[in-house]
Protein backbone atom coordinates (compact mmCIF):
# COMPACT_ATOMS: atom_id res chain seq x y z
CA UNK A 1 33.73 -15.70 -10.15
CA UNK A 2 36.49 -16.34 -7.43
CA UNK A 3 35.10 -14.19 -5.07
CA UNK A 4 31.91 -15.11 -5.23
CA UNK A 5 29.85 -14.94 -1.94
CA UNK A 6 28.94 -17.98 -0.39
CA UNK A 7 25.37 -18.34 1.79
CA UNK A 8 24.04 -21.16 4.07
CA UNK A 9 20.23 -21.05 4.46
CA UNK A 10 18.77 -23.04 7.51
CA UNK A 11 14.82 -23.44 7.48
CA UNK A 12 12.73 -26.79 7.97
CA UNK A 13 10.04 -25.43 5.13
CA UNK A 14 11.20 -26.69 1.41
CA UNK A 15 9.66 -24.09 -0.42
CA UNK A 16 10.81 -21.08 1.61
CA UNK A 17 14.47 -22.93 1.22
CA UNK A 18 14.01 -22.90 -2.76
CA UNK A 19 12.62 -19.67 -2.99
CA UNK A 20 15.66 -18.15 -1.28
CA UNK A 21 18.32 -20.51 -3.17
CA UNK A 22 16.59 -19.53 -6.12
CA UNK A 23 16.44 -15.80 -5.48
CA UNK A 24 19.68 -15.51 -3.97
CA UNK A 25 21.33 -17.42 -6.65
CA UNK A 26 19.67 -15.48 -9.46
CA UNK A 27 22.05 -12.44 -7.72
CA UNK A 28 25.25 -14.67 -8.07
CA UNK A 29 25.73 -16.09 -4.75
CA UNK A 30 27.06 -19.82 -4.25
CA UNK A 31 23.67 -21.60 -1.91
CA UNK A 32 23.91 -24.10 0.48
CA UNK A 33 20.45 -25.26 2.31
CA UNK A 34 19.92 -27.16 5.33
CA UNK A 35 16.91 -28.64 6.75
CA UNK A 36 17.45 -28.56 10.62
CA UNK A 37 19.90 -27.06 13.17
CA UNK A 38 21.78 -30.29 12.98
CA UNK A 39 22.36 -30.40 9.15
CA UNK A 40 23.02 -26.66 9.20
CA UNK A 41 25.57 -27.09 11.61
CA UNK A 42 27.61 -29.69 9.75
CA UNK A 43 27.38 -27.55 6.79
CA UNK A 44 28.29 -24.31 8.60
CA UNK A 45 31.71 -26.15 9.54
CA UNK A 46 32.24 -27.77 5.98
CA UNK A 47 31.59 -24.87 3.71
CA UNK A 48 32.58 -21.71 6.01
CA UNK A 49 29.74 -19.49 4.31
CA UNK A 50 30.73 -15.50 4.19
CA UNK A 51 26.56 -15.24 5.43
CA UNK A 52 24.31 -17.66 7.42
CA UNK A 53 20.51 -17.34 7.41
CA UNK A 54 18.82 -19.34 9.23
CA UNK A 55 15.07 -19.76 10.84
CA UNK A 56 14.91 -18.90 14.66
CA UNK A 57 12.99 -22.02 15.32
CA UNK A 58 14.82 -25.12 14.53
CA UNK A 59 14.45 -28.86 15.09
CA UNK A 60 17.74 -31.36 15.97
CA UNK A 61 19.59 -28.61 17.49
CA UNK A 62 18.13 -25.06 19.00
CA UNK A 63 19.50 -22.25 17.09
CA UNK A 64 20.92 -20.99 20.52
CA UNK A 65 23.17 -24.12 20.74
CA UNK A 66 24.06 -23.68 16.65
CA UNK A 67 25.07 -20.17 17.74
CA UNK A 68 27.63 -21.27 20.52
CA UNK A 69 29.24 -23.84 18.68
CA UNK A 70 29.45 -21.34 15.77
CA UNK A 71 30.88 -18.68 18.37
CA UNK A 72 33.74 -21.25 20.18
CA UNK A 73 34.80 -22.10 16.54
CA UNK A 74 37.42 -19.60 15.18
CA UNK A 75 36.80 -20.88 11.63
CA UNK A 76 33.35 -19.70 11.43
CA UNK A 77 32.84 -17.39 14.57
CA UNK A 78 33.00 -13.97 12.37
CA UNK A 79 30.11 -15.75 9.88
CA UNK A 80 27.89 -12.91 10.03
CA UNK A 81 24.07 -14.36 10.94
CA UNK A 82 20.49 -12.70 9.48
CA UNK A 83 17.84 -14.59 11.61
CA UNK A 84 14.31 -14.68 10.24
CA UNK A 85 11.35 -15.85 12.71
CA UNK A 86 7.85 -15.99 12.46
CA UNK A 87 7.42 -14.86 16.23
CA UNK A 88 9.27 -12.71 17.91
CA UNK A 89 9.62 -11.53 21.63
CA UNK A 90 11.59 -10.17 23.60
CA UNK A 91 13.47 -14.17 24.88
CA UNK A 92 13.82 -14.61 21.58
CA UNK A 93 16.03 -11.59 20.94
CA UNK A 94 17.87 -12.37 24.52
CA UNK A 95 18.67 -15.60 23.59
CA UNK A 96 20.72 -14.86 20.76
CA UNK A 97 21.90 -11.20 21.01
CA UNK A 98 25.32 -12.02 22.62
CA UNK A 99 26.06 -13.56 18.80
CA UNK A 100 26.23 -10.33 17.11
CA UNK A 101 23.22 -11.04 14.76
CA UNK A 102 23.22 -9.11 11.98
CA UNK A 103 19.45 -8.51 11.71
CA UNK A 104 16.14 -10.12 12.94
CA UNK A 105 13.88 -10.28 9.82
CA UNK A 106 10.08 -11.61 10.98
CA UNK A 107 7.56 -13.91 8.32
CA UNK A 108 5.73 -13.92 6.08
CA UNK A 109 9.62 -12.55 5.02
CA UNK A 110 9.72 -9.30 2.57
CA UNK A 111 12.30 -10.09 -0.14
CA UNK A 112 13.56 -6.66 -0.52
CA UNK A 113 14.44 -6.25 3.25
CA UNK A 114 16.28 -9.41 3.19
CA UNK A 115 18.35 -8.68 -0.34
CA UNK A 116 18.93 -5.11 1.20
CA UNK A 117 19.88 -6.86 4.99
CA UNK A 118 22.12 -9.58 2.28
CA UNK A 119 23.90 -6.72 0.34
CA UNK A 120 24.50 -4.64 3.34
CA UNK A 121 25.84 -7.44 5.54
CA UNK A 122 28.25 -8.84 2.86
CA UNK A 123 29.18 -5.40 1.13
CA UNK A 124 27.76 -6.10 -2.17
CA UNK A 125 25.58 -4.42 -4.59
CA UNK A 126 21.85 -6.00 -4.65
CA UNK A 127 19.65 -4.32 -7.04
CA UNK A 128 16.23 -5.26 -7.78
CA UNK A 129 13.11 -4.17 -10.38
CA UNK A 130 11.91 -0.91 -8.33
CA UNK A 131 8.47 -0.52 -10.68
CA UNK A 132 5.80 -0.02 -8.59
CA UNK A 133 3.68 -2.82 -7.89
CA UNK A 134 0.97 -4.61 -5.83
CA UNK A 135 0.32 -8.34 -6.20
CA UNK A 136 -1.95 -10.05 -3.52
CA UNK A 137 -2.93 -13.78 -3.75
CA UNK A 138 -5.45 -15.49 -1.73
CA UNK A 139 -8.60 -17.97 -1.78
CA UNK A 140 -11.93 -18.17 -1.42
CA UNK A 141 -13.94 -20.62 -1.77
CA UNK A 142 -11.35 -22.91 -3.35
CA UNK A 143 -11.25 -19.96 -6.01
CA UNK A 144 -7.09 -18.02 -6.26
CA UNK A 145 -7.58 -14.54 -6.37
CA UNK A 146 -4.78 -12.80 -7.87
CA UNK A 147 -4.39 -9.32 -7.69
CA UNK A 148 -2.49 -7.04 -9.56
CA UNK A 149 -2.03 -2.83 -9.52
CA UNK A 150 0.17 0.01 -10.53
CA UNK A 151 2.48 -2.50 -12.50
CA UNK A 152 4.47 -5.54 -12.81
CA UNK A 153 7.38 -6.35 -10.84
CA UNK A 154 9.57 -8.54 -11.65
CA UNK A 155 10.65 -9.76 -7.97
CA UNK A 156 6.62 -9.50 -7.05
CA UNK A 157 6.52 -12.13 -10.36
CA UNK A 158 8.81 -14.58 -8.68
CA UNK A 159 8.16 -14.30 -5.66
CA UNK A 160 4.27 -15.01 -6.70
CA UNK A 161 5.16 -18.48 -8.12
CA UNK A 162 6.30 -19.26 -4.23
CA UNK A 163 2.74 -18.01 -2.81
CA UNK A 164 0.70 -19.51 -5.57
CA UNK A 165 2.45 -22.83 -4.22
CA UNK A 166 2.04 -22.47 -0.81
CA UNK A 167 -1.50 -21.54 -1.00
CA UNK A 168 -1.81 -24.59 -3.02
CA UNK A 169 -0.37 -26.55 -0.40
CA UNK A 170 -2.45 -24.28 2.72
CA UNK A 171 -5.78 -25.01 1.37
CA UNK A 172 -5.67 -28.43 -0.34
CA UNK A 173 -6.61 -27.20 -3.83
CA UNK A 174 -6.30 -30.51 -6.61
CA UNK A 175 -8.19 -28.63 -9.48
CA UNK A 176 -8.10 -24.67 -8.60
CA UNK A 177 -9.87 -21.80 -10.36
CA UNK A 178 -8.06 -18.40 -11.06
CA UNK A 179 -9.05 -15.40 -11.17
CA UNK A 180 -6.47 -12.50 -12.19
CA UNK A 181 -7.68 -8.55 -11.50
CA UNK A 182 -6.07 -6.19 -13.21
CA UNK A 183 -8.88 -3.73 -13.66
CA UNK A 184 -6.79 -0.48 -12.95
CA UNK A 185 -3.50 -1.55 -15.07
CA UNK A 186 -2.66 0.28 -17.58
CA UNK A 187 0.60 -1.58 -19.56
CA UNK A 188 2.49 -0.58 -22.77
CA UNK A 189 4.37 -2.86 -25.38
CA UNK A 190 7.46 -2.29 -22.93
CA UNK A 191 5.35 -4.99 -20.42
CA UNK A 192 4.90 -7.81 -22.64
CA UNK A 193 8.09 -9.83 -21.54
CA UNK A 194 7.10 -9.27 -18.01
CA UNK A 195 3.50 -9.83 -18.95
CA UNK A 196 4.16 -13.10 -20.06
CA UNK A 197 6.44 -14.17 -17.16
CA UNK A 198 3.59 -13.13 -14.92
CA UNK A 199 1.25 -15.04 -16.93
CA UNK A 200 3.49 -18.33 -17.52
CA UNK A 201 4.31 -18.42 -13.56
CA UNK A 202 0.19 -18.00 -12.69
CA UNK A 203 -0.69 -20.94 -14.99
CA UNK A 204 2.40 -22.72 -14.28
CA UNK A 205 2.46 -22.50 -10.65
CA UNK A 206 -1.42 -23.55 -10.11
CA UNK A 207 -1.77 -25.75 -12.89
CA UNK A 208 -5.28 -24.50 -14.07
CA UNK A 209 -6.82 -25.22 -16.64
CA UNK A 210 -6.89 -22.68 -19.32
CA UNK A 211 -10.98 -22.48 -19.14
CA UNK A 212 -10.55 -22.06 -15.61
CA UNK A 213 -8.54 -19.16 -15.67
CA UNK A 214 -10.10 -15.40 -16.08
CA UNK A 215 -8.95 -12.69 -16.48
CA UNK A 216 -10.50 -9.13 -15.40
CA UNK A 217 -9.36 -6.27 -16.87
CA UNK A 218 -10.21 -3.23 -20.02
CA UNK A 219 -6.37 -2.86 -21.05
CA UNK A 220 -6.45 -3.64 -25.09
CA UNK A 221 -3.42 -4.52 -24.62
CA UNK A 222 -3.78 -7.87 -22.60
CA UNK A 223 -6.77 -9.10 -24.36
CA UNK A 224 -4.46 -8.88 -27.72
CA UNK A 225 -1.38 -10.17 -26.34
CA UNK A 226 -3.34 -13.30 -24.53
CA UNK A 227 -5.04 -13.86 -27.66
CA UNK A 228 -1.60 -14.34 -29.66
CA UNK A 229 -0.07 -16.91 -27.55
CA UNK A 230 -0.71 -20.33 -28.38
CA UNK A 231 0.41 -21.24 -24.55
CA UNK A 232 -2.48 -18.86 -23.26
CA UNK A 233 -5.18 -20.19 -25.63
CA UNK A 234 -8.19 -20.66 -23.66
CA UNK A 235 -7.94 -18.19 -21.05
CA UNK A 236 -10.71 -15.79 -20.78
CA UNK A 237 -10.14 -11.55 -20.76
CA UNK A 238 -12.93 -9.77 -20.21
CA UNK A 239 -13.70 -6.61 -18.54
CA UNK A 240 -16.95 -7.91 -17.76
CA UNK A 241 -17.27 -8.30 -14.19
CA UNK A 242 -21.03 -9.86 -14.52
CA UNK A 243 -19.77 -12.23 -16.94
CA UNK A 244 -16.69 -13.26 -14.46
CA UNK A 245 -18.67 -13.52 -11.12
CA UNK A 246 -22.00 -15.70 -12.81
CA UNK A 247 -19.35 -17.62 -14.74
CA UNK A 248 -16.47 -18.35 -12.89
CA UNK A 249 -17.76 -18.23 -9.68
CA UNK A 250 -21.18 -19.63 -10.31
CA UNK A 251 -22.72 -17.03 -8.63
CA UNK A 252 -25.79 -14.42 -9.68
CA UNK A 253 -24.81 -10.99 -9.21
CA UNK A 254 -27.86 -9.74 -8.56
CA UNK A 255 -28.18 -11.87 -5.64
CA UNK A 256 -27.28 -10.46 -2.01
CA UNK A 257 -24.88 -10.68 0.16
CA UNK A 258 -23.91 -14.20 2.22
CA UNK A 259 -24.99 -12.40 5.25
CA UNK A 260 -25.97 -8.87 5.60
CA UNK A 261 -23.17 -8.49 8.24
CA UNK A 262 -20.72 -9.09 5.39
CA UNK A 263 -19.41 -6.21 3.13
CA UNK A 264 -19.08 -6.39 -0.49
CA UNK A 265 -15.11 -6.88 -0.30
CA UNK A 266 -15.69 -9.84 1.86
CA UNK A 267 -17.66 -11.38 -0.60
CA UNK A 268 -15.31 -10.99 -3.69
CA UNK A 269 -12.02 -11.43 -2.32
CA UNK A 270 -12.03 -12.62 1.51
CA UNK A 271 -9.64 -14.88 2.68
CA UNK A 272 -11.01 -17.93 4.07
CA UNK A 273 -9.18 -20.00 6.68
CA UNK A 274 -6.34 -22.49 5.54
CA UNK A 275 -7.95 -25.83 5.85
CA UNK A 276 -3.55 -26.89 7.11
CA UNK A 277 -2.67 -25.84 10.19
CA UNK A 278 -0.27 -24.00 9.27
CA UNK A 279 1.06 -20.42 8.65
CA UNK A 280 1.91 -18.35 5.36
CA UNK A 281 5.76 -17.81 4.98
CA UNK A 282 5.47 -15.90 1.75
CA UNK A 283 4.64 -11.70 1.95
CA UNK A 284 4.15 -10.56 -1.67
CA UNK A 285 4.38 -6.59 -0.24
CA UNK A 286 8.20 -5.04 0.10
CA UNK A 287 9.38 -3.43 3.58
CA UNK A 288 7.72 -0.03 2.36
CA UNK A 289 4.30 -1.28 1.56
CA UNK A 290 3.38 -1.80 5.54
CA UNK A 291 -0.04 -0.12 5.85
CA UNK A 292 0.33 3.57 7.01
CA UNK A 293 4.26 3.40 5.75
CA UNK A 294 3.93 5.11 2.70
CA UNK A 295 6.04 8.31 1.97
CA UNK A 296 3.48 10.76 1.62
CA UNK A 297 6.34 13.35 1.42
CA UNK A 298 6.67 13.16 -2.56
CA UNK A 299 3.40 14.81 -2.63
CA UNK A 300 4.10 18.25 -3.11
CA UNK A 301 1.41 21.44 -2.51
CA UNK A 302 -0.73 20.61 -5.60
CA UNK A 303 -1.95 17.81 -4.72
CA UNK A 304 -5.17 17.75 -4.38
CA UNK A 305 -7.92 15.53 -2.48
CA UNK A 306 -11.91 16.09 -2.64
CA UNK A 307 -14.22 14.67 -0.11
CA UNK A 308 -18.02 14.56 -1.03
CA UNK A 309 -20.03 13.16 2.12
CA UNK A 310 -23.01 14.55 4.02
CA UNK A 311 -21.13 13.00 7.40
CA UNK A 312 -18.80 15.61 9.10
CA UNK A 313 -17.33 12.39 11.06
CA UNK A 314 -15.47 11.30 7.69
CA UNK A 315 -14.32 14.25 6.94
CA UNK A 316 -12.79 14.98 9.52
CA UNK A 317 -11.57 11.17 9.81
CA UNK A 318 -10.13 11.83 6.10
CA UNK A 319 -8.56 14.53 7.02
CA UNK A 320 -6.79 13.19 10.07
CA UNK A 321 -5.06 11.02 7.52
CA UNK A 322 -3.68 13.66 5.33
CA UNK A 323 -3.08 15.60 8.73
CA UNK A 324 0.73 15.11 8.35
CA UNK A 325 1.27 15.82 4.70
CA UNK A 326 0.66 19.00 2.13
CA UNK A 327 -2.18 17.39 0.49
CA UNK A 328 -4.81 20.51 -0.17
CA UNK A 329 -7.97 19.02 1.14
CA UNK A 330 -11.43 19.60 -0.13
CA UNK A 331 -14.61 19.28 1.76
CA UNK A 332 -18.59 19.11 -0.54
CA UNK A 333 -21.86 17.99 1.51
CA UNK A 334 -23.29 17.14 -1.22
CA UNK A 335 -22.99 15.87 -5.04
CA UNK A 336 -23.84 19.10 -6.30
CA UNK A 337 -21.55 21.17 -4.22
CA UNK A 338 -18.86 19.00 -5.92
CA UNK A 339 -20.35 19.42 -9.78
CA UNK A 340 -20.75 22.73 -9.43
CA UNK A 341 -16.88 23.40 -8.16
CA UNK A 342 -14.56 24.22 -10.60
CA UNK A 343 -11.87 23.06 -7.82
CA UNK A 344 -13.38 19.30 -8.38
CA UNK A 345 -12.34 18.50 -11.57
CA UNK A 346 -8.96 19.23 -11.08
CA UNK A 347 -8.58 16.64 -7.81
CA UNK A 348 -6.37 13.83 -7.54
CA UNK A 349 -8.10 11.40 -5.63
CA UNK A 350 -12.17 12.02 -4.99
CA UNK A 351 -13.73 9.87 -1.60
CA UNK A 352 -17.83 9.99 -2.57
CA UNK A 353 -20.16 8.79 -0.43
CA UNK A 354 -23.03 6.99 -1.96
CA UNK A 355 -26.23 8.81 -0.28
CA UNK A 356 -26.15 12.07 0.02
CA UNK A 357 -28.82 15.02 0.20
CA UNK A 358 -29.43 16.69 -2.94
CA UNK A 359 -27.62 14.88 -5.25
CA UNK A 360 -26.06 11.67 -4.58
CA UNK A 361 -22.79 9.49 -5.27
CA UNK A 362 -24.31 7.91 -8.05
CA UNK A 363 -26.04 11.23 -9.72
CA UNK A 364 -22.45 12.28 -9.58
CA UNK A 365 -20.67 9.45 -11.58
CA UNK A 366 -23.36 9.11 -13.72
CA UNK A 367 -22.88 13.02 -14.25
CA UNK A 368 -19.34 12.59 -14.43
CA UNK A 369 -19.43 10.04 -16.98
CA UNK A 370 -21.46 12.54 -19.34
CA UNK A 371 -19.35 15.02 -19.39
CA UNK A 372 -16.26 12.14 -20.05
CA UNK A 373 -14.44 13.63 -16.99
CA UNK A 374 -12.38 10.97 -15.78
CA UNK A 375 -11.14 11.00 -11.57
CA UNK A 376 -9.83 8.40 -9.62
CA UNK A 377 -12.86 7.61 -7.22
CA UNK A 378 -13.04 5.91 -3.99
CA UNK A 379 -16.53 5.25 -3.06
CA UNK A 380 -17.07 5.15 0.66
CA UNK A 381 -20.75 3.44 1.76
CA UNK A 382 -22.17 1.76 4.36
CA UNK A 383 -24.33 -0.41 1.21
CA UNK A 384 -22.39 -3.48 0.77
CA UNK A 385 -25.29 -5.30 -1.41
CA UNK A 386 -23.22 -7.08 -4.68
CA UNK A 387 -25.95 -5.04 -7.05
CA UNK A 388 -24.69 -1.64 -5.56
CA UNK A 389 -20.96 -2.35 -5.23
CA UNK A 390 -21.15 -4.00 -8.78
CA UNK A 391 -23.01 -0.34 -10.20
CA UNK A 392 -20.32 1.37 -8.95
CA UNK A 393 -17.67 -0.34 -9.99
CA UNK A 394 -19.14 -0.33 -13.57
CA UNK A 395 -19.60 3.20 -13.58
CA UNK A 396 -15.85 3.66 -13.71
CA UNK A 397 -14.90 3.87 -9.83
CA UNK A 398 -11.27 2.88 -9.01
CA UNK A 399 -12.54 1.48 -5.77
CA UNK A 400 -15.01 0.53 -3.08
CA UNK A 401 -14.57 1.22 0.71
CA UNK A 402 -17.49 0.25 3.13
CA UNK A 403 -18.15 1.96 6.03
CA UNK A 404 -16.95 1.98 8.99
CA UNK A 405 -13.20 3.68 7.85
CA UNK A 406 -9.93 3.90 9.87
CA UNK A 407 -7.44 6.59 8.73
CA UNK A 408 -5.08 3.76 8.03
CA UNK A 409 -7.11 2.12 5.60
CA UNK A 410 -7.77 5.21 3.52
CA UNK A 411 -4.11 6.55 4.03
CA UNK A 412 -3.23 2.58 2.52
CA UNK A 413 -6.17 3.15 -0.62
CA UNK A 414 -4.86 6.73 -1.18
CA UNK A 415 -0.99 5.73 -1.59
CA UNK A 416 -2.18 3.04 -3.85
CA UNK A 417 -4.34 5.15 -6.22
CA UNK A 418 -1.44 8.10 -6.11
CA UNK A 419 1.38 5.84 -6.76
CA UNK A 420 3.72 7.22 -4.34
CA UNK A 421 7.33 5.99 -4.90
CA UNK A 422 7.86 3.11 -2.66
């Protein structure tokens, strides 16, 4: 194409300057990289980009002084800039705002607001896979924790092989274990190409071996297509979660806690500390996905949200975070004030509390489960033992809160569970 666009990225880390060569070429733009203020600045003269990006913190020559050369030189002066910086205050934006930046993006960078900030800035359509998704990586205990929800992405996909790497590289990992969660997905024979691309980039990007790689999940349909491929023989799907955490993990899931002051989330997937000094670049959640974000607006009159727990302090803390939307709100003391409502069964999202007079959270699943009624279920509890969170979560629960809440949190777990449209 003669008119393709032509972009100069500036950043000293390697893999955030593949990832966006990679990405941006992918959307037919021409990439240049450069690895320090001095290199970017020879190559801002030489190939006259139509779009610089560049980090804010650069080594050889301050971005500041890149900016003033850049301004006194009528050949690239009206290169529009999008500056991305991992900390940003108030100098920061004084130094450079009489260059007519563009936009200020801040790390760990989301992709979509720099392709939107890209196809705004040089006038150009930029369309990427809108499926709702949410993919968080992390490790503990020299153990990658993938997890996956709603769907698969492709952008999330790519952008994962990126993370994967740099947590590699954060925490020192030579022979990593995997573990991939995708207990609440639901796919169809539409997902299997992107299936397999998420699949192919997880073993591909961490270089596990196969018998070191598990995955978690009841879908039929994953267990069947993993146990076609050649390329994925060896990996383990099971919806097992015993079987995963005495297994994989090497741990007894009868046993308790670390600590008592820990909470069961902790324990499965807690990030530990990088043993690099260094910080994450990569954000695996889009501009819309910022906790307590969420366009709660799609969620017309009959939606519906039950709240069974003896404690008037989280009701009334749930209902602060519906306060601002048209969810109809449901209030039970107990488990049998909820079984014994008609109005229950037809809810969209249930919170339960564990212990509760009369009849409690888990009289009410197991009740639940009798009758084959089937409600998405967020168990709130101040019992973080494994044994308890691990009863719960194999009665059919789509997840497991501990006690104490913020409305932020549950407004976060609720968008998730509803699958608003990001």
């Amino acid at each position: 194409m003669e008119d393709m666009k032509k972009i100069l990225v500036i950043d000293e880390s390697q893999l955030f300057r593949d990832y966006l060569k990679r990405k941006l070429e992918d959307y037919g733009f021409t990439v240049f990289t450069a690895v320090s203020g001095l290199d970017g600045a020879t190559k801002l003269r030489r190939e006259l980009p139509d779009l610089l990006i560049s980090d804010f913190h650069l080594t050889r020559k301050p971005i500041t002084e890149l900016l003033r050369e850049k301004q006194s030189n009528r050949n690239t002066q009206d290169i529009p800039v999008i500056i991305a910086s991992s900390k940003v205050d108030r100098a920061s934006l004084v130094s450079v705002a009489p260059y007519k930046i563009r936009k200020f993006l801040t790390k760990p960078l989301r992709v979509d607001a720099l392709l939107k900030a890209v196809g705004e800035t040089l006038g150009v359509s930029v369309t990427i896979d809108e499926t709702p998704c949410i993919i968080e990586a992390h490790v503990n205990d020299d153990i990658i924790f993938i997890e996956v929800a709603q769907g698969i992405n492709r952008e999330k996909v790519d952008l994962l092989r990126y993370k994967l790497t740099e947590l590699i590289d954060l925490y020192d990992l030579s022979n990593p274990k995997v573990l991939v969660m995708m207990s609440g997905l639901e796919l169809t024979t539409a997902d299997s190409i992107k299936l397999s691309a998420l699949l192919t980039t997880i073993v591909g990007a961490t270089g596990v071996m196969k018998r070191y790689c598990k995955i978690l999940t009841r879908d039929s349909l994953v267990r069947d297509f993993v146990s076609h491929r050649p390329d994925f023989s060896g990996i383990e799907v099971t919806g097992n979660l015993d079987a995963i955490m005495d297994g994989l993990l090497g741990k007894k899931v009868g046993g308790p806690i670390l600590e008592q002051k820990n909470d069961a989330r902790d324990d499965l997937v807690q990030r530990t500390a990088p043993k690099k000094d260094k910080e994450e670049a990569i954000n695996m959640r889009f501009e819309e996905e910022r906790s307590g974000t969420r366009d709660f607006s799609t969620l017309g009159d009959s939606t519906r949200v039950s709240i069974v727990d003896d404690d008037l302090v989280i009701q009334e803390l749930i209902k602060a975070a519906f306060s601002d939307t048209s969810v109809t709100i449901d209030t039970y003391d107990n488990g049998k004030l909820f079984m014994e409502s008609s109005l229950g069964r037809e809810s969209d999202l249930v919170f339960l509390d564990l212990m509760m007079p009369e009849m409690d959270g888990f009289q009410v699943l197991r009740a639940l489960k009798e009758e084959q009624t089937k409600l998405p279920i967020v168990v709130l509890s101040a019992l973080s033992k494994r044994e308890t969170v691990l009863e719960a979560l194999k009665m059919g629960v789509t997840s497991y809160m501990i006690k104490p809440l913020k409305p932020q949190d549950i407004r976060t777990k609720a968008s998730e569970i509803l699958q608003l449209n990001f």
